[in-house]
C-alpha atoms as a PDB file:
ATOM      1  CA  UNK A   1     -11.622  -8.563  11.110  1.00  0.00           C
ATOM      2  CA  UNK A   2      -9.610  -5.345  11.390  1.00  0.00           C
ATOM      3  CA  UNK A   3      -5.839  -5.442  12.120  1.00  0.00           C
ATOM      4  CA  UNK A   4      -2.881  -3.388  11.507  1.00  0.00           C
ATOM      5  CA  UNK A   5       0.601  -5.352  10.970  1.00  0.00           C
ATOM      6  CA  UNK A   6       3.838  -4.032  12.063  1.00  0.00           C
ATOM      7  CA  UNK A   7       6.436  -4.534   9.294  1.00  0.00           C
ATOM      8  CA  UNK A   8       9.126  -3.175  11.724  1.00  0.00           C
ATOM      9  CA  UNK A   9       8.227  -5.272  14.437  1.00  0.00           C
ATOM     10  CA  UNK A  10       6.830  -8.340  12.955  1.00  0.00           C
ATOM     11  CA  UNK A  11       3.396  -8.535  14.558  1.00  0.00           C
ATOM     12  CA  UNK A  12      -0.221  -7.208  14.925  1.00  0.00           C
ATOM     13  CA  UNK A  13      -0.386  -3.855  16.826  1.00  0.00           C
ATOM     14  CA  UNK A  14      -3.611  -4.760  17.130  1.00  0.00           C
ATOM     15  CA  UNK A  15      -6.848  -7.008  15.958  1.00  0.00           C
ATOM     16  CA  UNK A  16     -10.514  -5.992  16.345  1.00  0.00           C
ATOM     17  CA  UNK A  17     -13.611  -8.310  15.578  1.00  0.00           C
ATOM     18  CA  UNK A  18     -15.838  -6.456  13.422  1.00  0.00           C
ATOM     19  CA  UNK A  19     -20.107  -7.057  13.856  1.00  0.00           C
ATOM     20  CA  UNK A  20     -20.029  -7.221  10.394  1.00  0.00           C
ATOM     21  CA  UNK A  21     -17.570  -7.736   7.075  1.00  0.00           C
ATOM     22  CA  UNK A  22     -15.228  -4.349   6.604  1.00  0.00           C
ATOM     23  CA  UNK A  23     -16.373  -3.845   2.970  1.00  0.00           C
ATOM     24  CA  UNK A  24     -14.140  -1.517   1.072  1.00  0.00           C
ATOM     25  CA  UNK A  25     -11.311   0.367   3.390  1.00  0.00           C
ATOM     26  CA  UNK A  26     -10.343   3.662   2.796  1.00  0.00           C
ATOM     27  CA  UNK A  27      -7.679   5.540   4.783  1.00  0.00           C
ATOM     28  CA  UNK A  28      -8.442   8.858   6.100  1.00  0.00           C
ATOM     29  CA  UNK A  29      -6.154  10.870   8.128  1.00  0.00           C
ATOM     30  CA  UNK A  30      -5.175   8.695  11.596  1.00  0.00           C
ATOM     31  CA  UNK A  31      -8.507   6.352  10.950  1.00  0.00           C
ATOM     32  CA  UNK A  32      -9.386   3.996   8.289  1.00  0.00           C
ATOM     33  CA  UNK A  33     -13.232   4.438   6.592  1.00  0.00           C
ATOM     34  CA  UNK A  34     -14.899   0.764   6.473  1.00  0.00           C
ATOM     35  CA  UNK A  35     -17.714   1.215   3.933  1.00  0.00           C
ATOM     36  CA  UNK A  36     -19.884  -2.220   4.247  1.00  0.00           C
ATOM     37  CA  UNK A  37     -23.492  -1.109   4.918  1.00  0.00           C
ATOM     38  CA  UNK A  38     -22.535   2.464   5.945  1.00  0.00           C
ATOM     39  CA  UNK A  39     -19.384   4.221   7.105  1.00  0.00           C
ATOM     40  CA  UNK A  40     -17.750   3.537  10.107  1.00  0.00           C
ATOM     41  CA  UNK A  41     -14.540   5.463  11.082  1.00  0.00           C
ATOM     42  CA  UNK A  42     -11.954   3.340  12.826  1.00  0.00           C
ATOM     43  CA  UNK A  43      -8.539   5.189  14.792  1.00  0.00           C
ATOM     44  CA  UNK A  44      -5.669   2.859  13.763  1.00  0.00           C
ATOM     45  CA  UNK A  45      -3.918   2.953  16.449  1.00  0.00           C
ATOM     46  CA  UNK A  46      -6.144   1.423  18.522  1.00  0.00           C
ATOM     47  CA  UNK A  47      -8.426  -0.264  16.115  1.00  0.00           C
ATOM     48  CA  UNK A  48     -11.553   1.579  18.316  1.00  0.00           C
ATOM     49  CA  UNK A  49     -14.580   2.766  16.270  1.00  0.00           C
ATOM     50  CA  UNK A  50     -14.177   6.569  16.360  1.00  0.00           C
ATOM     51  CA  UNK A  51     -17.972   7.459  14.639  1.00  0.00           C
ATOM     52  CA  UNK A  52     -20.315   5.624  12.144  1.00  0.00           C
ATOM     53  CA  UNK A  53     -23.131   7.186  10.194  1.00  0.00           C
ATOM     54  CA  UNK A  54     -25.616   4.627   9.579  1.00  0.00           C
ATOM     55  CA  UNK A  55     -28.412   6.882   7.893  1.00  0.00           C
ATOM     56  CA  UNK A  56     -25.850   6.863   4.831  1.00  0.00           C
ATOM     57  CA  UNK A  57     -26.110   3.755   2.912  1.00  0.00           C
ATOM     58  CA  UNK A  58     -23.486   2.557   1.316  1.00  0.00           C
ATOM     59  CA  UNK A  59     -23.830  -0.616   0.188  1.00  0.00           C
ATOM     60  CA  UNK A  60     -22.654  -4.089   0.389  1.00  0.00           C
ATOM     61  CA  UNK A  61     -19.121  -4.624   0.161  1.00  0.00           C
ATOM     62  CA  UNK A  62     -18.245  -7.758   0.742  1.00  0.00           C
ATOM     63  CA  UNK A  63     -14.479  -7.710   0.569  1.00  0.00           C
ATOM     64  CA  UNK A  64     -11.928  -5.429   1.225  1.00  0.00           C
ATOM     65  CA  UNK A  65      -9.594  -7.088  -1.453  1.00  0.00           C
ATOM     66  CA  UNK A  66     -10.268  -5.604  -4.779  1.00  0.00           C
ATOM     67  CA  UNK A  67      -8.239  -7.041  -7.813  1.00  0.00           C
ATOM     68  CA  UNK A  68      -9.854  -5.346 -11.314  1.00  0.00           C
ATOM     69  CA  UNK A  69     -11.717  -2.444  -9.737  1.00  0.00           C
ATOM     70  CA  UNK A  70     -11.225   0.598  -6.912  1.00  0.00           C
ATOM     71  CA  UNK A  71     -14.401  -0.222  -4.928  1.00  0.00           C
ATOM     72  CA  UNK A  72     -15.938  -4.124  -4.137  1.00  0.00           C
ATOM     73  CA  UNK A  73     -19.096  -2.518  -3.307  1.00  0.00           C
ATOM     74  CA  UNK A  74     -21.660  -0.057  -5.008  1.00  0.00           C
ATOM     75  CA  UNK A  75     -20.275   3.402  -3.188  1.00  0.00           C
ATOM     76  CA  UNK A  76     -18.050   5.825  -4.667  1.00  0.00           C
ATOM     77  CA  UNK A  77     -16.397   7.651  -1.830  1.00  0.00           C
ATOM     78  CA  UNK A  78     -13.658  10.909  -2.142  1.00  0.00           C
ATOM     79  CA  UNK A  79     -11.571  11.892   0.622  1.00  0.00           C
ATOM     80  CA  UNK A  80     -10.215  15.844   1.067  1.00  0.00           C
ATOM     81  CA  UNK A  81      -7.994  14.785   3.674  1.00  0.00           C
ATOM     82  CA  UNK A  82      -6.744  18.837   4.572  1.00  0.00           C
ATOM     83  CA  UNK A  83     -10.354  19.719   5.620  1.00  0.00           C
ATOM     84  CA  UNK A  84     -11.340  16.472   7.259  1.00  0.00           C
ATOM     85  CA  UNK A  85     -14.101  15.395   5.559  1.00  0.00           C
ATOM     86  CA  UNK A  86     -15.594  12.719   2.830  1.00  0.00           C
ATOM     87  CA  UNK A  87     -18.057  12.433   0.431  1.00  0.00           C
ATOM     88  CA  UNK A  88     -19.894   9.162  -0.843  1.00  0.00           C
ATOM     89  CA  UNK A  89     -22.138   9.314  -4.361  1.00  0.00           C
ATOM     90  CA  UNK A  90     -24.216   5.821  -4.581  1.00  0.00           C
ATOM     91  CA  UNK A  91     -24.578   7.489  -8.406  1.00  0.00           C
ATOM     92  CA  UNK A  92     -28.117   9.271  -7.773  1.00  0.00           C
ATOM     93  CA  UNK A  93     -26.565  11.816  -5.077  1.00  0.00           C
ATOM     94  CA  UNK A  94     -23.052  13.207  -3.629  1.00  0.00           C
ATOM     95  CA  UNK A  95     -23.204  13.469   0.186  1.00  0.00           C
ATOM     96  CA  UNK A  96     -20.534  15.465   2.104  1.00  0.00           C
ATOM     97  CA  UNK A  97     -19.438  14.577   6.112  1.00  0.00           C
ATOM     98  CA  UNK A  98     -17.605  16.724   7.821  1.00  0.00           C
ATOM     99  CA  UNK A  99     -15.866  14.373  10.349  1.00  0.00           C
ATOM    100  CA  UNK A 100     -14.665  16.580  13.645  1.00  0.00           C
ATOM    101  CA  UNK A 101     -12.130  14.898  15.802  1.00  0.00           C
END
């Protein structure tokens, strides 16, 4: 499951049943990055999947809580936030997405 919690308000904005576990979460810009399998961009403010590139393996991550290391799964993923886009290195290769909104 995806949610996001209102701290202000005391409540779920929102909850979406995922096909599949979330894996690592990464935020990126107004979306969050769920990296189980492959990427899928989520919009967080309505929990809606926004894009997904599933010819980019990442892995998986089984859990999005982490507690001695940045990543559950076997991706490495960097965010430049100013120019929209992401890449993911499974340690072989780097591979850069330009995500256009």
């Amino acid at each position: 499951m995806l949610a996001r919690w209102s701290t202000g308000e005391r409540r779920y904005l929102w909850r979406r049943t995922l096909g599949e576990t979330a894996g690592d979460l990464l935020a990126f810009g107004d979306g969050v990055l769920s990296l189980h399998s492959h990427p899928h961009l989520y919009d967080v403010a309505t929990g809606e999947l926004v894009a997904e590139w599933p010819d980019l393996d990442t892995g998986q991550a089984e859990s999005s809580i982490v507690w001695t290391h940045a990543f559950s799964g076997p991706a490495r993923v960097a965010v430049d936030e100013p120019n929209r886009r992401f890449a993911v290195t499974d340690g072989e290769r780097i591979v850069v997405v330009n995500v256009n909104r």
